[in-house]
Protein backbone atom coordinates (compact mmCIF):
# COMPACT_ATOMS: atom_id res chain seq x y z
CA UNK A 1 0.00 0.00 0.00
CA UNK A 2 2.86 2.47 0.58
CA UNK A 3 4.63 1.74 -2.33
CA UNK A 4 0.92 2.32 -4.55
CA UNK A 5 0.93 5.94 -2.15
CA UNK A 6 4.09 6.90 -3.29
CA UNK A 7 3.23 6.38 -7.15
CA UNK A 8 0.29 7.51 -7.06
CA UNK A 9 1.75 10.91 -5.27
CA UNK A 10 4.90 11.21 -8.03
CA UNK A 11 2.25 10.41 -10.66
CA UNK A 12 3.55 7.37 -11.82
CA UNK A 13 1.21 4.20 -13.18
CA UNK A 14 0.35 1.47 -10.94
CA UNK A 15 0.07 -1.91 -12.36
CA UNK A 16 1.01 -5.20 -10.49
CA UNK A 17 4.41 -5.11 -12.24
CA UNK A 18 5.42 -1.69 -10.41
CA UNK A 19 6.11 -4.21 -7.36
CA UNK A 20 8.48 -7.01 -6.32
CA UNK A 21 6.39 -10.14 -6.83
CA UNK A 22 5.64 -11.70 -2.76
CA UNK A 23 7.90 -15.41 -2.19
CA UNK A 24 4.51 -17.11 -1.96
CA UNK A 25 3.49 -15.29 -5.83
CA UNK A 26 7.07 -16.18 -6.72
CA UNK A 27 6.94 -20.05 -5.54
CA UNK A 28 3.05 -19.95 -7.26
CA UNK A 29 4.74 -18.81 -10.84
CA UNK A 30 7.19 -21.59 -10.86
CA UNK A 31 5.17 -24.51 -9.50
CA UNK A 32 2.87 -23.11 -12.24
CA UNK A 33 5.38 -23.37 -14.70
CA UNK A 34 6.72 -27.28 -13.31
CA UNK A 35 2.86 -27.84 -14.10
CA UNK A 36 2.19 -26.79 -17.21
CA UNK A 37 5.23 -28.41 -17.94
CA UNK A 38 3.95 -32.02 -16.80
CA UNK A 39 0.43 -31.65 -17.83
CA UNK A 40 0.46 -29.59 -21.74
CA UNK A 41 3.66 -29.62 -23.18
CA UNK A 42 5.46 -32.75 -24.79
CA UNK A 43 9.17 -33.94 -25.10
CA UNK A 44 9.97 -33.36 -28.49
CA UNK A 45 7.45 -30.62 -29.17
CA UNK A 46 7.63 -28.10 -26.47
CA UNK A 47 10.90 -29.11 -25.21
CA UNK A 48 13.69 -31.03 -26.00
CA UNK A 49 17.30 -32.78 -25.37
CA UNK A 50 19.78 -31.01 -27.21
CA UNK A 51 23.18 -32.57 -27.31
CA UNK A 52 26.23 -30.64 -25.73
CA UNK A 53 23.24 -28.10 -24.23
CA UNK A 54 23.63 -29.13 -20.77
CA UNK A 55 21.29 -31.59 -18.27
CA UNK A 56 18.29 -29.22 -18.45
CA UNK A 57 15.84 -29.84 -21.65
CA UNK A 58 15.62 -26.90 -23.89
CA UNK A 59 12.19 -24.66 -24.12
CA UNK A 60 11.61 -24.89 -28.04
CA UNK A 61 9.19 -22.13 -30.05
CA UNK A 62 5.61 -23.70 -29.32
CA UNK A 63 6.98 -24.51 -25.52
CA UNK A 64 7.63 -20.89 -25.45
CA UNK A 65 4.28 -20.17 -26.97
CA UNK A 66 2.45 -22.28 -24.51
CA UNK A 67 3.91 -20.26 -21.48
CA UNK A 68 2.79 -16.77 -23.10
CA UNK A 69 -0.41 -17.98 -23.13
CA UNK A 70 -0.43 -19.14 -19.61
CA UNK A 71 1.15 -15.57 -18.43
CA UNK A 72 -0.83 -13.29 -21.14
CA UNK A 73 2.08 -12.29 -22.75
CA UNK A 74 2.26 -11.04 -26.55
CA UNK A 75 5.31 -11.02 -28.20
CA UNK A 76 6.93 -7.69 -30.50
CA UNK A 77 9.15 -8.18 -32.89
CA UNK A 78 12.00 -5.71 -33.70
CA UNK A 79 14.63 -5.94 -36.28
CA UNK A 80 17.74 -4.82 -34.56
CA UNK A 81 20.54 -5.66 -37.47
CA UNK A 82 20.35 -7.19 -40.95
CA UNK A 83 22.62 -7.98 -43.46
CA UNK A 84 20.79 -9.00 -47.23
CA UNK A 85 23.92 -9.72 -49.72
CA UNK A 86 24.31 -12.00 -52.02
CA UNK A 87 26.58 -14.44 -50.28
CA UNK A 88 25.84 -13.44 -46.84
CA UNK A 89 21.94 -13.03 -45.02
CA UNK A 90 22.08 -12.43 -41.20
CA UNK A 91 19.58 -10.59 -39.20
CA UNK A 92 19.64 -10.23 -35.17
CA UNK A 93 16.02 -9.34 -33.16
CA UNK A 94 15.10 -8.52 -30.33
CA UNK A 95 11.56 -10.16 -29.03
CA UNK A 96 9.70 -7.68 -26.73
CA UNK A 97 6.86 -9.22 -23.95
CA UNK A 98 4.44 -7.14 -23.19
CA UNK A 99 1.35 -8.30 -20.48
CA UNK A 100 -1.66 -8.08 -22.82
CA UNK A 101 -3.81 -6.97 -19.46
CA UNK A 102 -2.05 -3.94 -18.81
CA UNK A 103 0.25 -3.49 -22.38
CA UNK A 104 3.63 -3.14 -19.71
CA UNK A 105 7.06 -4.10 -20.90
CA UNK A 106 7.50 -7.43 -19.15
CA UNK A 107 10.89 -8.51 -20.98
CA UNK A 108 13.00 -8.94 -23.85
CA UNK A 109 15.28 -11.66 -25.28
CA UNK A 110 17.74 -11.13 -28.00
CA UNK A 111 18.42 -14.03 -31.15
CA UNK A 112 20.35 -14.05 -33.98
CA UNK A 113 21.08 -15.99 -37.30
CA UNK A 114 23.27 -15.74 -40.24
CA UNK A 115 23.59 -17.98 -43.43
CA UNK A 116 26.91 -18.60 -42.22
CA UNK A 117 25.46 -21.22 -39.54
CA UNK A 118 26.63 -24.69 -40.97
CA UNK A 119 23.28 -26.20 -41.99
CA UNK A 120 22.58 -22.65 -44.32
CA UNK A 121 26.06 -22.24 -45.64
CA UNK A 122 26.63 -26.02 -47.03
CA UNK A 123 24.86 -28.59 -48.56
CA UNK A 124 25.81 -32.22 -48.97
CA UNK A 125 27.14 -32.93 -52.74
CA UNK A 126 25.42 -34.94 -55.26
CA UNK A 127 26.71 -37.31 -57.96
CA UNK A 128 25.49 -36.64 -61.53
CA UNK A 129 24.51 -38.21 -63.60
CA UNK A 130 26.76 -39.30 -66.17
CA UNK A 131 23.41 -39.75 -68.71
CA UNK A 132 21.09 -36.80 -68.15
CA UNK A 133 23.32 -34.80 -65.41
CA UNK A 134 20.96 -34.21 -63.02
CA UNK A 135 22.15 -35.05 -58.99
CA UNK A 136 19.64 -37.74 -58.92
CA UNK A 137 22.26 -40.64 -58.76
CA UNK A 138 21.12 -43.41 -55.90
CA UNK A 139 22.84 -46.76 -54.68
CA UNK A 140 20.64 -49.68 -55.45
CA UNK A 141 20.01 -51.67 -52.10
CA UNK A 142 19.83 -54.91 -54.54
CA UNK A 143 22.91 -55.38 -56.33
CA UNK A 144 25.35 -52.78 -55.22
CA UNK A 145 24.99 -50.43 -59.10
CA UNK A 146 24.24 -46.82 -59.39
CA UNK A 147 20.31 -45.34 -60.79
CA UNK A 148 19.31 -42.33 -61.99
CA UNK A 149 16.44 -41.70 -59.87
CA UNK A 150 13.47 -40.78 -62.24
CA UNK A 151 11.30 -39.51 -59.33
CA UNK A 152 13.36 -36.86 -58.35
CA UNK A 153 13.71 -35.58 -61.87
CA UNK A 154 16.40 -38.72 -62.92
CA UNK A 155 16.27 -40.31 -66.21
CA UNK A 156 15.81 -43.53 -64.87
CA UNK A 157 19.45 -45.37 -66.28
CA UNK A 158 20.86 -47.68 -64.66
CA UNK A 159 24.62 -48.21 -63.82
CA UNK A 160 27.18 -50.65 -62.71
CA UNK A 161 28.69 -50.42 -59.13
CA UNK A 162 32.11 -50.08 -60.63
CA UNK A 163 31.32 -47.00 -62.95
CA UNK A 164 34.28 -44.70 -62.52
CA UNK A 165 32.09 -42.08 -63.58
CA UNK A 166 30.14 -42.19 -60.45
CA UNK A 167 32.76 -43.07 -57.74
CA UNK A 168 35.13 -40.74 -59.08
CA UNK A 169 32.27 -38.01 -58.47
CA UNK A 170 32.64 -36.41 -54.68
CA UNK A 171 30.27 -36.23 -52.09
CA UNK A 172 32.17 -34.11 -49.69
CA UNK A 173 29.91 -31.11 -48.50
CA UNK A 174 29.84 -27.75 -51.54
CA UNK A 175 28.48 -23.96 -50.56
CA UNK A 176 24.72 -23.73 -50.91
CA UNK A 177 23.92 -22.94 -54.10
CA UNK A 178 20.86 -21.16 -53.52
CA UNK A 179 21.74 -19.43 -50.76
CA UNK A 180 18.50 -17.25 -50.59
CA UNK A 181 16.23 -19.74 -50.72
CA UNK A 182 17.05 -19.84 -46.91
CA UNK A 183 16.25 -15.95 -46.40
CA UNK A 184 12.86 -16.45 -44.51
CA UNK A 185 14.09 -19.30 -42.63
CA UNK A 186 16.68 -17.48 -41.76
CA UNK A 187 14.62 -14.62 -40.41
CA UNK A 188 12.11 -16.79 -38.67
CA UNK A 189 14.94 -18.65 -36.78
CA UNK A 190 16.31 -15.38 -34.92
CA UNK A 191 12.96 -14.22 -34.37
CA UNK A 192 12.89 -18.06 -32.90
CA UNK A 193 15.61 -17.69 -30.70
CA UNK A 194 14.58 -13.88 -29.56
CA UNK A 195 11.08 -15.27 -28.28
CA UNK A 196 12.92 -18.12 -26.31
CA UNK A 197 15.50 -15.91 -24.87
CA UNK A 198 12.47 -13.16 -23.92
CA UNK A 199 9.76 -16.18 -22.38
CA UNK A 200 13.14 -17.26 -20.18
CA UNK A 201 14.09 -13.95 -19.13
CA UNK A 202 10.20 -13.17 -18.32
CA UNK A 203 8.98 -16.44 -16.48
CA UNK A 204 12.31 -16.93 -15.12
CA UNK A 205 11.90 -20.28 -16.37
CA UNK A 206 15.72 -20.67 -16.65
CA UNK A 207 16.22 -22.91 -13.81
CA UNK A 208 13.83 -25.38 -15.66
CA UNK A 209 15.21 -25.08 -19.09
């Protein structure tokens, strides 16, 4: 009550996020949090093991999702950097949570992502083929020889196992070719990673994930 007083008198907005949170609301939020964790949200879909992350699962996009929900929290997006080249894409953003009772700035969370993250900047190589050249060469499973596979745009021939042709050809990762094909993705993973960072910072939700 003194605290609302004293805002009121300087003329300053009182919402339930102009005070420290009691240890009773504080235990309530995370035992809320363990909860929703056991009873809504899935291993795999809201969460997951990440190798070399650490023992604690890791709060993925519709996990994070599920927790603004449970907290009224909308998410703002704002583009902080970005680089659009030709060879290079990278934008960093910064994910704003706002209560959407009371429209205050709860917390933000920073992400970024470039094209020069492995899985953007290579792609496995292909064989060609020898016939047609399109990268549609497959090892047959039933006597060891090399097809053009006509479903993925192959020309169907057929080839022996020994063809020097083939396993001269290298398979050793090459640059992605089409490098902007990955532009949106690329976007929608920092945005990703911003909205993680911002749920974590706002829930405090760390010491679970």
């Amino acid at each position: 009550m003194t605290t609302d007083i004293a805002l009121r008198r300087e003329g300053a907005a009182v919402t339930p996020y102009s005070q420290p949170m009691t240890v009773d609301e504080l235990v309530g939020q995370v035992t809320l949090i363990q909860q929703v964790m056991a009873r809504v949200m899935k291993s795999g879909v809201q969460y997951g093991d990440i190798p070399r992350t650490g023992d604690k699962p890791t709060l993925l996009k519709p996990g994070a999702e599920k927790l603004n929900l449970t907290f009224r929290l909308a998410p703002k997006y704002l583009v902080v950097t970005s680089t659009e080249q030709p060879d290079f894409i990278a934008f960093t953003i910064e994910c704003e949570l706002r209560s959407i009772a009371s429209g205050d700035l709860i917390a933000s969370g920073m992400g970024s992502c470039s094209s020069r993250e492995s899985k953007y900047a290579w792609r496995k190589g292909e064989r060609i083929c020898p016939q047609c050249g399109a990268p549609a060469i497959r090892k047959s499973k039933q006597d060891g020889g090399w097809y053009c596979w006509s479903k993925i745009s192959g020309c169907g021939a057929k080839f022996s196992g020994q063809d020097r042709r083939i396993i001269d050809q290298t398979t050793a990762r090459v640059a992605n070719p089409d490098l902007w094909d990955q532009h949106n993705t690329i976007l929608k993973m920092a945005k990703k990673r911003a909205l993680v960072a911002a749920v974590l910072n706002g829930t405090a939700a760390s010491d679970i994930f």
